[in-house]
C-alpha atoms as a PDB file:
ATOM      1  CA  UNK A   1     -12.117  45.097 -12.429  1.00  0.00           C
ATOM      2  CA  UNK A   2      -8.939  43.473 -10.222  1.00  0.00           C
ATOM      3  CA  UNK A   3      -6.863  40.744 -12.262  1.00  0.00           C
ATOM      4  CA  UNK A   4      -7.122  37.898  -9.853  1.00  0.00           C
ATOM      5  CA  UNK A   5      -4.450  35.460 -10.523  1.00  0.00           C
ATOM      6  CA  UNK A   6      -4.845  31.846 -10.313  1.00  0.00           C
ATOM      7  CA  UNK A   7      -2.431  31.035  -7.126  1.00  0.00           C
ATOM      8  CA  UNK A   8      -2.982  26.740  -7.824  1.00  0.00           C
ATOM      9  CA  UNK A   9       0.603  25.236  -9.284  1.00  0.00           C
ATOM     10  CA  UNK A  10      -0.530  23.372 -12.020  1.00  0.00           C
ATOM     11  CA  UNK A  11       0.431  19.546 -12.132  1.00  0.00           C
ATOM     12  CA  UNK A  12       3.316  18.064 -13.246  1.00  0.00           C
ATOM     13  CA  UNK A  13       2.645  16.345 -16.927  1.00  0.00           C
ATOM     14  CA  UNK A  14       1.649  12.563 -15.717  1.00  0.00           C
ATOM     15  CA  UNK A  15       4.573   9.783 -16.963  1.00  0.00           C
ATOM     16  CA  UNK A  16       4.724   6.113 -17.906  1.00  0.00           C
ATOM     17  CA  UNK A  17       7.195   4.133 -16.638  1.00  0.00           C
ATOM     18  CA  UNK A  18       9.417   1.890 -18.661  1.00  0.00           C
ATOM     19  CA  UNK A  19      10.030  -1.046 -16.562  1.00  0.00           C
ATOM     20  CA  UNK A  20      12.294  -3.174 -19.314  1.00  0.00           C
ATOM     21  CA  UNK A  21      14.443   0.285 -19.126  1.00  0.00           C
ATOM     22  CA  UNK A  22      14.118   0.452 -15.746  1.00  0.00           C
ATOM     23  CA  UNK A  23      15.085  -3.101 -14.729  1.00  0.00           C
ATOM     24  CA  UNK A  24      18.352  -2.254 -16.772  1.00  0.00           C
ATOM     25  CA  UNK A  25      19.288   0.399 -14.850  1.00  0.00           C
ATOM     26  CA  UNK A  26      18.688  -1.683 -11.645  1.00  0.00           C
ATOM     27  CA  UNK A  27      20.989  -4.726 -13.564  1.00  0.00           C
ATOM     28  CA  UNK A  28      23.822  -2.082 -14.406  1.00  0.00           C
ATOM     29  CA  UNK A  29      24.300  -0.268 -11.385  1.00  0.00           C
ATOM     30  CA  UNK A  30      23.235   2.943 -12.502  1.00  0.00           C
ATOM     31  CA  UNK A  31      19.731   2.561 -10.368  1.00  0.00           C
ATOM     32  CA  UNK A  32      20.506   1.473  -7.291  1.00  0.00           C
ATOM     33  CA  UNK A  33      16.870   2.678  -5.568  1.00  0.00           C
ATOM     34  CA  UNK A  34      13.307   2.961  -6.309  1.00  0.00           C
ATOM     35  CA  UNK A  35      11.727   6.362  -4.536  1.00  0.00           C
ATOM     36  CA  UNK A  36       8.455   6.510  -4.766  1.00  0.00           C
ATOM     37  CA  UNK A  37       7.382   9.527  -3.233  1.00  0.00           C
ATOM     38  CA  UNK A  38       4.061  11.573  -3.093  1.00  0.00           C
ATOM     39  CA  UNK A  39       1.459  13.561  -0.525  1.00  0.00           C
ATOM     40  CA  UNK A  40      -0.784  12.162   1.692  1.00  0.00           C
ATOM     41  CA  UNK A  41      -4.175   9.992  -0.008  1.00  0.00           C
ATOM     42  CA  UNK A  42      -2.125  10.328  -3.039  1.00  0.00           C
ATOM     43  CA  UNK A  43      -1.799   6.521  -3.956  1.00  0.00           C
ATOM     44  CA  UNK A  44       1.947   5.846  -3.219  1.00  0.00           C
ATOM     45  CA  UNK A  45       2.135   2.695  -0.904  1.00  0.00           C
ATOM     46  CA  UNK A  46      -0.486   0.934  -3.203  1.00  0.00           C
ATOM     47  CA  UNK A  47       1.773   1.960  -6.360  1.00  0.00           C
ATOM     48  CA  UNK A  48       4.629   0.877  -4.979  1.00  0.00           C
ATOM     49  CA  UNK A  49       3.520  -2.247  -4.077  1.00  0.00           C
ATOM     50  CA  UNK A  50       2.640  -2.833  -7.726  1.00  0.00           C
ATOM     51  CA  UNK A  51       5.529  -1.839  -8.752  1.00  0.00           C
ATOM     52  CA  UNK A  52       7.833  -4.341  -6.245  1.00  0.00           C
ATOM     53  CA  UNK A  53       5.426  -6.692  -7.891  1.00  0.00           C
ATOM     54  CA  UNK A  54       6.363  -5.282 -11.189  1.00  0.00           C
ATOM     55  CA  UNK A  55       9.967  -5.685 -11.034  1.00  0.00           C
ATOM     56  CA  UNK A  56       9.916  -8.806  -9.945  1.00  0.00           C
ATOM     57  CA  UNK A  57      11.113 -11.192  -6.542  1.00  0.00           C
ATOM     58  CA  UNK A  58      13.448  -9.395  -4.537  1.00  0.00           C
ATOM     59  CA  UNK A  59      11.665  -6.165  -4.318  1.00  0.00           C
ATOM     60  CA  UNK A  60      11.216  -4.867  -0.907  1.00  0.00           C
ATOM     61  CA  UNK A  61       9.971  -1.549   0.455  1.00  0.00           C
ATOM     62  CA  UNK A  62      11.762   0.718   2.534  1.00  0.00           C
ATOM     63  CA  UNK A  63       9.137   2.845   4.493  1.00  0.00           C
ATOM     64  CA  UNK A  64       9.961   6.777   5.088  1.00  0.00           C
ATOM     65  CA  UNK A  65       7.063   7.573   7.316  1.00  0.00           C
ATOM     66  CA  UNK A  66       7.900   9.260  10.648  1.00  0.00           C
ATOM     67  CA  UNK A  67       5.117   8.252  12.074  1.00  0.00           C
ATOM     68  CA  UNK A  68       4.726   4.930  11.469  1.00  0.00           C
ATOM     69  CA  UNK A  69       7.935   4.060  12.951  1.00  0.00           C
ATOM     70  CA  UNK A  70       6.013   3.808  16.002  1.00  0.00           C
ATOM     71  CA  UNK A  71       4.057   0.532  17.160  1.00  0.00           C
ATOM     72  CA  UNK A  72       0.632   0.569  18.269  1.00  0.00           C
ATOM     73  CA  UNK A  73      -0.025   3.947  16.061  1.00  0.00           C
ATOM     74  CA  UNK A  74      -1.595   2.301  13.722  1.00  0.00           C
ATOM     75  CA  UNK A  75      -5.322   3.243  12.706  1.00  0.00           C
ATOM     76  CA  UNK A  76      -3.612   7.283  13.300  1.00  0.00           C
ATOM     77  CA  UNK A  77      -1.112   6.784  10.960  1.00  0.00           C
ATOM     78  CA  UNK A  78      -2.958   4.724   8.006  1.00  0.00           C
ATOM     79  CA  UNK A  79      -0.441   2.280   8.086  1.00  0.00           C
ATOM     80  CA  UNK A  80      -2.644  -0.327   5.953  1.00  0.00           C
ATOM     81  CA  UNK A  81      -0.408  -3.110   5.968  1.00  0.00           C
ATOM     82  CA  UNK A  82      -2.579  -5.534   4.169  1.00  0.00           C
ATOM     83  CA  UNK A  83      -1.648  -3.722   1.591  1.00  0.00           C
ATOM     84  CA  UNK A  84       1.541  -4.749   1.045  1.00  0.00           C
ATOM     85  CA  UNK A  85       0.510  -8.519   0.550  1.00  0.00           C
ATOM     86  CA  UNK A  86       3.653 -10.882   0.196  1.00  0.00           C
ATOM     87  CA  UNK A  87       6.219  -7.834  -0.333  1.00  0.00           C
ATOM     88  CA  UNK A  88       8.247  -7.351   2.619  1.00  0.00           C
ATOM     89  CA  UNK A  89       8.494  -3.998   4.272  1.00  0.00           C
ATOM     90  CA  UNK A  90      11.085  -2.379   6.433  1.00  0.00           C
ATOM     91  CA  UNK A  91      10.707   0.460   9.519  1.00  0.00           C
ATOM     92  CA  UNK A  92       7.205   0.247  10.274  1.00  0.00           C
ATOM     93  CA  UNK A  93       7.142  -0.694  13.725  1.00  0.00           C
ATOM     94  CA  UNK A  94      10.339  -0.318  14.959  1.00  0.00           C
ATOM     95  CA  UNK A  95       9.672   2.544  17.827  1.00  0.00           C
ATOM     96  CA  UNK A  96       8.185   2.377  20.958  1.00  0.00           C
ATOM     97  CA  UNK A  97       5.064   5.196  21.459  1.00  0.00           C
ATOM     98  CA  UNK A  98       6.315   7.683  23.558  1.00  0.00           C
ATOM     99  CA  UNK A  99       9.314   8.052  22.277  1.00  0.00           C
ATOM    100  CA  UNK A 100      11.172  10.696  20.110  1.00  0.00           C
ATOM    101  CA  UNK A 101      12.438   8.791  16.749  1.00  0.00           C
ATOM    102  CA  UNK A 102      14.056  11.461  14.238  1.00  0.00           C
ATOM    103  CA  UNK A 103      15.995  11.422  11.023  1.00  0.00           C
ATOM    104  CA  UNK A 104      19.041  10.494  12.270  1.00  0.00           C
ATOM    105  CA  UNK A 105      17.950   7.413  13.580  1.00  0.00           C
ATOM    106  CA  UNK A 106      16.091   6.977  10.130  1.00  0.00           C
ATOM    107  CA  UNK A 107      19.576   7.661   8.348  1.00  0.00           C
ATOM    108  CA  UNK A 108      20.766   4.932  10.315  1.00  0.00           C
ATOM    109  CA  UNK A 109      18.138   2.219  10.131  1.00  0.00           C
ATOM    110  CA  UNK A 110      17.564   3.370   6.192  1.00  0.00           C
ATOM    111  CA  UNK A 111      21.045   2.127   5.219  1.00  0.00           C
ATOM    112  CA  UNK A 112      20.871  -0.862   7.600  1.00  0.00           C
ATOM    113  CA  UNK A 113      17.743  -2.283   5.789  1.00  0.00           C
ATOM    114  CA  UNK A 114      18.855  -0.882   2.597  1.00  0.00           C
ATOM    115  CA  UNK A 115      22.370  -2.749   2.813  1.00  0.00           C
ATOM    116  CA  UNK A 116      20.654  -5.882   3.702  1.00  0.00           C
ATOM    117  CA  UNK A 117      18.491  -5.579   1.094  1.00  0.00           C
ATOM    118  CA  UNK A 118      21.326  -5.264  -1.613  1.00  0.00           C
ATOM    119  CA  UNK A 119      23.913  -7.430  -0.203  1.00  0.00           C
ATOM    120  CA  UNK A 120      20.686 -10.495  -0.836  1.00  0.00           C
ATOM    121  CA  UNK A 121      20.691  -9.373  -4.421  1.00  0.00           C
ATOM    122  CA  UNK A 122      16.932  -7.744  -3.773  1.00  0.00           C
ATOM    123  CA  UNK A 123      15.370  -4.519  -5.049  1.00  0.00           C
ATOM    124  CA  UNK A 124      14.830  -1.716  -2.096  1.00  0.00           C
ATOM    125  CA  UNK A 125      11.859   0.596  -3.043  1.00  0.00           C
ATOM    126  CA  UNK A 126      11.897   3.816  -0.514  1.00  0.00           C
ATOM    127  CA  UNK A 127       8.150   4.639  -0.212  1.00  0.00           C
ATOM    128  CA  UNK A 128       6.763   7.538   1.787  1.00  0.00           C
ATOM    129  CA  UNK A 129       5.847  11.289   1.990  1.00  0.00           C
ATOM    130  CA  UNK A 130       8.324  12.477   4.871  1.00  0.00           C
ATOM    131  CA  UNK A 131       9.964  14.321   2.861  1.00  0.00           C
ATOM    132  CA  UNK A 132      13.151  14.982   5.132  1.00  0.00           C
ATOM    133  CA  UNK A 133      13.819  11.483   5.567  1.00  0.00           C
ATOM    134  CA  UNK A 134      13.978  10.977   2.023  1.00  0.00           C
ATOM    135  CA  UNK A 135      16.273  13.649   1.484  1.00  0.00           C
ATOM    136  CA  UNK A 136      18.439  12.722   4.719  1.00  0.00           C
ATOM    137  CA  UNK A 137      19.194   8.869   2.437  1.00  0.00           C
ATOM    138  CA  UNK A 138      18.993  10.012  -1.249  1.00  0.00           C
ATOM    139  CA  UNK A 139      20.580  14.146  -1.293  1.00  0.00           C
ATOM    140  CA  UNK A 140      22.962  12.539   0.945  1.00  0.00           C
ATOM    141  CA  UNK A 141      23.086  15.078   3.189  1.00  0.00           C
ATOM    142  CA  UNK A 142      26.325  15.548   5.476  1.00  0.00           C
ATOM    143  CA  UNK A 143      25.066  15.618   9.194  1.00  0.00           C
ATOM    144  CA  UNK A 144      28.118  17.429   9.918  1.00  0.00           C
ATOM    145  CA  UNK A 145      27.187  20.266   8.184  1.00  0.00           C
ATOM    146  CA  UNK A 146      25.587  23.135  10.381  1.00  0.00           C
ATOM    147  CA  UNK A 147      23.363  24.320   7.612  1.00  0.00           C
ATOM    148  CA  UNK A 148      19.506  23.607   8.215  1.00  0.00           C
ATOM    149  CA  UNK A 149      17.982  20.724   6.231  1.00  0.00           C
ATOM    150  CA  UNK A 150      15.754  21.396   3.710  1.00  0.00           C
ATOM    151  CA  UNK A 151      14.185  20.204  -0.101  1.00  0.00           C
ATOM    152  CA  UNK A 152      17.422  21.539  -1.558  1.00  0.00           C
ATOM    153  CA  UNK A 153      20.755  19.057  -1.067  1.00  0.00           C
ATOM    154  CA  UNK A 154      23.420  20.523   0.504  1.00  0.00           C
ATOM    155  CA  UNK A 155      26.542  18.303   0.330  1.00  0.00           C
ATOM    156  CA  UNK A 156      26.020  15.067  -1.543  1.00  0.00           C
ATOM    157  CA  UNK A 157      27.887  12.490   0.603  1.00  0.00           C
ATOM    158  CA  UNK A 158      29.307   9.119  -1.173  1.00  0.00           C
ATOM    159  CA  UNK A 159      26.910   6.700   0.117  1.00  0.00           C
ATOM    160  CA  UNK A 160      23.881   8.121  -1.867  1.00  0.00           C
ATOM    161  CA  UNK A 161      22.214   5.703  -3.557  1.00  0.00           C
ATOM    162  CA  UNK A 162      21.555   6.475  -7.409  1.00  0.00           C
ATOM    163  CA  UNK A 163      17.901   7.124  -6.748  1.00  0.00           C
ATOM    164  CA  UNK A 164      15.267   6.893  -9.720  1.00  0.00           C
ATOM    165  CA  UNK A 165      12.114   9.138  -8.261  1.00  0.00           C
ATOM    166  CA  UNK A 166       8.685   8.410  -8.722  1.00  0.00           C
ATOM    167  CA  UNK A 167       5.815  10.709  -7.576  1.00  0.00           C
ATOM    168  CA  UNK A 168       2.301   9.905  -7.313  1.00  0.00           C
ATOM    169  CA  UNK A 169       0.395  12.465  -9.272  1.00  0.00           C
ATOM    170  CA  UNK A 170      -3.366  13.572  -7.836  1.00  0.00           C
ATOM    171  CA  UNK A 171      -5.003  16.874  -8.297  1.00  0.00           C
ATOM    172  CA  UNK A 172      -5.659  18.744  -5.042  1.00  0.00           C
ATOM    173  CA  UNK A 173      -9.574  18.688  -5.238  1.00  0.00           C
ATOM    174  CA  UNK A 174      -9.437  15.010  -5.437  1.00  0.00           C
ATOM    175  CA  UNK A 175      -6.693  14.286  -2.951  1.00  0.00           C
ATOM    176  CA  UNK A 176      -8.829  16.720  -0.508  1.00  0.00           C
ATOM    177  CA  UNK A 177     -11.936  14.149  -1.103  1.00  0.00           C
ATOM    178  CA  UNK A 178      -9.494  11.203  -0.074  1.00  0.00           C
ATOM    179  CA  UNK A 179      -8.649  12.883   2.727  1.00  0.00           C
ATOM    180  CA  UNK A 180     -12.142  13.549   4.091  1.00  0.00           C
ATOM    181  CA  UNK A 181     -13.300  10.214   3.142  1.00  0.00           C
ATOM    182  CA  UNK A 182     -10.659   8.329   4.710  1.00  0.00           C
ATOM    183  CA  UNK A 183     -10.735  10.291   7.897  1.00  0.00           C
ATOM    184  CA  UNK A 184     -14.269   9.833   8.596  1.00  0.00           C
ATOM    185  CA  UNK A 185     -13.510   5.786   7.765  1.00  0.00           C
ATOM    186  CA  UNK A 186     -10.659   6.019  10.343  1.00  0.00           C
ATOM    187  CA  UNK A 187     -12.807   7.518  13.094  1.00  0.00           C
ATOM    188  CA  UNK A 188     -15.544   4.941  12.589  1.00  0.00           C
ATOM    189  CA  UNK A 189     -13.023   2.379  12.593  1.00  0.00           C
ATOM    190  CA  UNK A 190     -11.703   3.323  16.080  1.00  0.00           C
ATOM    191  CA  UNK A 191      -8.888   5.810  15.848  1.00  0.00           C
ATOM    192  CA  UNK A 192     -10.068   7.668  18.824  1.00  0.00           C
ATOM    193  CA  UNK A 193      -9.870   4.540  21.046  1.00  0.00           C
ATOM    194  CA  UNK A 194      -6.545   3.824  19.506  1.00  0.00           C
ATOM    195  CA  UNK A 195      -5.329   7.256  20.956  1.00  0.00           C
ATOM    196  CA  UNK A 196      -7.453   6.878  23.888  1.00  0.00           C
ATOM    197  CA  UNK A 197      -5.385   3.317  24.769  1.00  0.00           C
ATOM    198  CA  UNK A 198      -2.232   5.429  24.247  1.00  0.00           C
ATOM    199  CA  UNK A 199      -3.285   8.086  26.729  1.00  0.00           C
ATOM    200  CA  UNK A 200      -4.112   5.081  29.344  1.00  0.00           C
ATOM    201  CA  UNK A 201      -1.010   3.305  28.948  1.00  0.00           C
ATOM    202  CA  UNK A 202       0.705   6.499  29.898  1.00  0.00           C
ATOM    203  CA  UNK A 203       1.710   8.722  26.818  1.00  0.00           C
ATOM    204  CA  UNK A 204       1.709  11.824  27.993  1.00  0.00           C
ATOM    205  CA  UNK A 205      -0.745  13.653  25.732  1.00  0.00           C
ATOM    206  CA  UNK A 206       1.996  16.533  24.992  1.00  0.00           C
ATOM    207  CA  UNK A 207       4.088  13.710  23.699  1.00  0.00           C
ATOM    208  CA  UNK A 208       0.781  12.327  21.287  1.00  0.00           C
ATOM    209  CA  UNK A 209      -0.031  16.074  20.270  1.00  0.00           C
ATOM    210  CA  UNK A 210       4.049  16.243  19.226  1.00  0.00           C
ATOM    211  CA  UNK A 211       3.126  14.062  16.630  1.00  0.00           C
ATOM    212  CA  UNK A 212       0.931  16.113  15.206  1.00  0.00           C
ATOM    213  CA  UNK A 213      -2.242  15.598  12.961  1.00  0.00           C
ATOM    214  CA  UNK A 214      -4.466  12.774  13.993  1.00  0.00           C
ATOM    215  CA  UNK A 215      -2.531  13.035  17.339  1.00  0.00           C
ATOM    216  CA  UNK A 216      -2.655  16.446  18.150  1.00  0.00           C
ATOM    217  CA  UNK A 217      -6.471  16.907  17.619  1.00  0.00           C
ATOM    218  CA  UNK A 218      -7.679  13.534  18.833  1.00  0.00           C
ATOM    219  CA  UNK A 219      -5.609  14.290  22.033  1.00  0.00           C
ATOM    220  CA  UNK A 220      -7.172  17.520  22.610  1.00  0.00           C
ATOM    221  CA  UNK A 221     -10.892  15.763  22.159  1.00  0.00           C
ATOM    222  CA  UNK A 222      -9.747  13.287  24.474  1.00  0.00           C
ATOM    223  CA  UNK A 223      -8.560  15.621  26.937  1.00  0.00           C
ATOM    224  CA  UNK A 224     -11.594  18.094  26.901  1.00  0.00           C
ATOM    225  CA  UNK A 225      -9.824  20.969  25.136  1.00  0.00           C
ATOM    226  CA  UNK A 226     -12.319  20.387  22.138  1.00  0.00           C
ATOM    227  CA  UNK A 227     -15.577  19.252  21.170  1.00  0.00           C
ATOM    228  CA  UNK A 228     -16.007  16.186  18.702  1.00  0.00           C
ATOM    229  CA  UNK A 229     -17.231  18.504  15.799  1.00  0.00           C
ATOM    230  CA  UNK A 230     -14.170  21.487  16.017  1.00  0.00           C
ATOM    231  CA  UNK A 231     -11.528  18.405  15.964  1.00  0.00           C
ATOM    232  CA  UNK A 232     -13.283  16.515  13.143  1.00  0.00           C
ATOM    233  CA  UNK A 233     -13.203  20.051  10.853  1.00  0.00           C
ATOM    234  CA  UNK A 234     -10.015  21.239  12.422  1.00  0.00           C
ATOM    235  CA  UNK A 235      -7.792  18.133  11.396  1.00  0.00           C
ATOM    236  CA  UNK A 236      -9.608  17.791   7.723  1.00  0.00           C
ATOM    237  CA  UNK A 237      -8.072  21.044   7.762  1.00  0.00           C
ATOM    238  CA  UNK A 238      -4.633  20.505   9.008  1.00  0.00           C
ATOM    239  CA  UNK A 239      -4.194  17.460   6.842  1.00  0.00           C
ATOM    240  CA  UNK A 240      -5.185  19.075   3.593  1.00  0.00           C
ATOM    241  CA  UNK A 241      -2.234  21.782   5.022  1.00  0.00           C
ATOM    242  CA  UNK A 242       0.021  19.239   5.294  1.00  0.00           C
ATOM    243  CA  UNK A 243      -0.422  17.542   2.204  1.00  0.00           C
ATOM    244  CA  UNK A 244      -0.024  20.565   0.009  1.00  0.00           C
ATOM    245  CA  UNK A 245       3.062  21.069   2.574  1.00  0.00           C
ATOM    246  CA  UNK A 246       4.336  17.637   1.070  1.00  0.00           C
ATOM    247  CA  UNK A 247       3.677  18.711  -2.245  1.00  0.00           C
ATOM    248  CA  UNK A 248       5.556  22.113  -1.934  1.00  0.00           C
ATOM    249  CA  UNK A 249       8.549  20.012  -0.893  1.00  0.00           C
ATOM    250  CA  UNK A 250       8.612  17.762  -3.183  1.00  0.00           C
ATOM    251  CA  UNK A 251       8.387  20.895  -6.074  1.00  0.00           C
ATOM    252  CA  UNK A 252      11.186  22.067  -4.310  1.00  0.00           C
ATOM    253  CA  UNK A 253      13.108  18.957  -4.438  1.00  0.00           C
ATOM    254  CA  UNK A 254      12.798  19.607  -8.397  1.00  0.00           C
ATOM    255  CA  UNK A 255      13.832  22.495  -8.427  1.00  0.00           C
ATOM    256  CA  UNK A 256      17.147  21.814  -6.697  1.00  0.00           C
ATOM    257  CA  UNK A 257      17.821  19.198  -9.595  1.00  0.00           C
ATOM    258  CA  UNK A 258      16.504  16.010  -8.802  1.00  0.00           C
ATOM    259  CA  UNK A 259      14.343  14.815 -11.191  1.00  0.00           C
ATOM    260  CA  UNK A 260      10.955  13.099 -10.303  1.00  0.00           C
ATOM    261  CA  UNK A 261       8.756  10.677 -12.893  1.00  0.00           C
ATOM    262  CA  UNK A 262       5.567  11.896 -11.687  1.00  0.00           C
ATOM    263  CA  UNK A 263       3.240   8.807 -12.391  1.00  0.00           C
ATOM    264  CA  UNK A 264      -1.092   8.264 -12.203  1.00  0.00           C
ATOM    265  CA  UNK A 265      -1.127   5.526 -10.173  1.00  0.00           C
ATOM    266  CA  UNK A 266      -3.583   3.584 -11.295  1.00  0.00           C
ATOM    267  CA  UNK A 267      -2.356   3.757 -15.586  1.00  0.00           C
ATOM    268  CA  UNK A 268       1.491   4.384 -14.907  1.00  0.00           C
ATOM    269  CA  UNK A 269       3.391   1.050 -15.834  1.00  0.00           C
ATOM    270  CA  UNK A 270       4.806  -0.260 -19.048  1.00  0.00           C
ATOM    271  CA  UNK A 271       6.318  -2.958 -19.586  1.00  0.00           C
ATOM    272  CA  UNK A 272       7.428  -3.919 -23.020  1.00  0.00           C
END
């Protein structure tokens, strides 16, 4: 009988975060930002929100999404900004729809926000799965280097923040429920007329399916290039790709040297 060989990574071993020890580091200078990073449904906007609560006033979160730089994308991209509360947040809205925003832009506007943030005496917490933008602000990556960009850092450049990572930590069966679950709340809640509107206000619909995911399929509904049923299984599909995507990256980050707290985000602060 054939060996078959178990192909799942297993999980990282789940942390708890000292915040007394972390809040030093933030004091001294040798933290100068929060990452918390994670796939898709895996907790990480709600954690860090708890955590800018957490650490106190002055914590703000920097958003590395690269979708939901854009306005009016906002059922699409589960950009859930009640549930931020009182924390302010940073690059969530900043891009017309339509447009082409990339990470060099996000370089740009990360360090803008981030500066202001600092030179206020405030607490900037980067928060978001894009993986590439998070490596374009904290490997410190220098764009004049021809070499592709990928999880591994190429040449650290000097204005890398000392970065403290946090990952979210949520098995694959349960982050493919979330997934489901919150798709089928986002279609009842309108998402298709959301992407509809864009189509009407003239998007081209190769510009929304560039954007991939809930774009892509709900544009090819819209457009008559699929039935209802094939786009609803099709993008479960795709986003349960892309998450474990995320998750590959992020394993890859660690295995180029930068080392991640990976945190249960319900049970992962301590404060003593």
């Amino acid at each position: 009988m054939p060996i078959v060989k178990n192909l799942t990574a297993a999980l990282p071993e789940p942390e708890t975060i000292d915040l007394e020890a972390l809040r030093a580091d933030l004091k001294d200078g040798s933290v100068e930002l929060v990452c918390v990073l994670g796939p898709t449904a895996s907790g990480k906007t709600r954690y860090a929100v708890q955590l800018a609560h957490a650490l106190g006033d002055g914590a703000e979160i920097i958003s590395a999404d690269s979708r939901q730089v854009y306005r009016l994308m906002d059922i699409g991209t589960g950009k859930d900004l009640a549930e931020y509360g009182d924390v302010p947040y940073h690059l969530i809205d900043i891009a017309e729809p339509g447009t082409q925003y990339n990470v060099f832009r996000f370089r740009e506007d990360f360090f803008r926000a981030y500066d202001d943030i600092r030179s206020r005496g405030g607490i900037p917490i980067l928060c978001g799965g894009t993986g590439l933008y998070i490596n374009a602000v904290t490997g410190g990556y220098d764009f004049k280097s021809s070499k592709p960009l990928s999880a591994a850092p190429q040449e650290p450049a000097a204005d890398a923040p000392k970065t403290f990572f946090i990952g979210t930590l949520v098995s694959r069966e349960v982050r493919n429920a979330r997934i489901d679950a919150r798709l089928d709340a986002r279609l009842q809640e309108g998402m298709i007329d959301e992407i509809k509107g864009l189509l009407d206000s003239g998007v081209p619909a190769e510009t929304l399916i560039s954007y991939g995911l809930e774009y892509k399929f709900v544009t090819l509904y819209l457009t008559g290039q699929m039935d209802y049923g094939a786009m609803r299984e099709h993008l479960a599909i795709a986003i349960h790709q892309f998450a474990k995507r995320q998750m590959t990256w992020f394993r890859g980050m660690e295995r180029s040297g930068v080392r991640i707290h990976w945190v249960l985000p319900d049970s992962s602060l301590r404060s003593e």
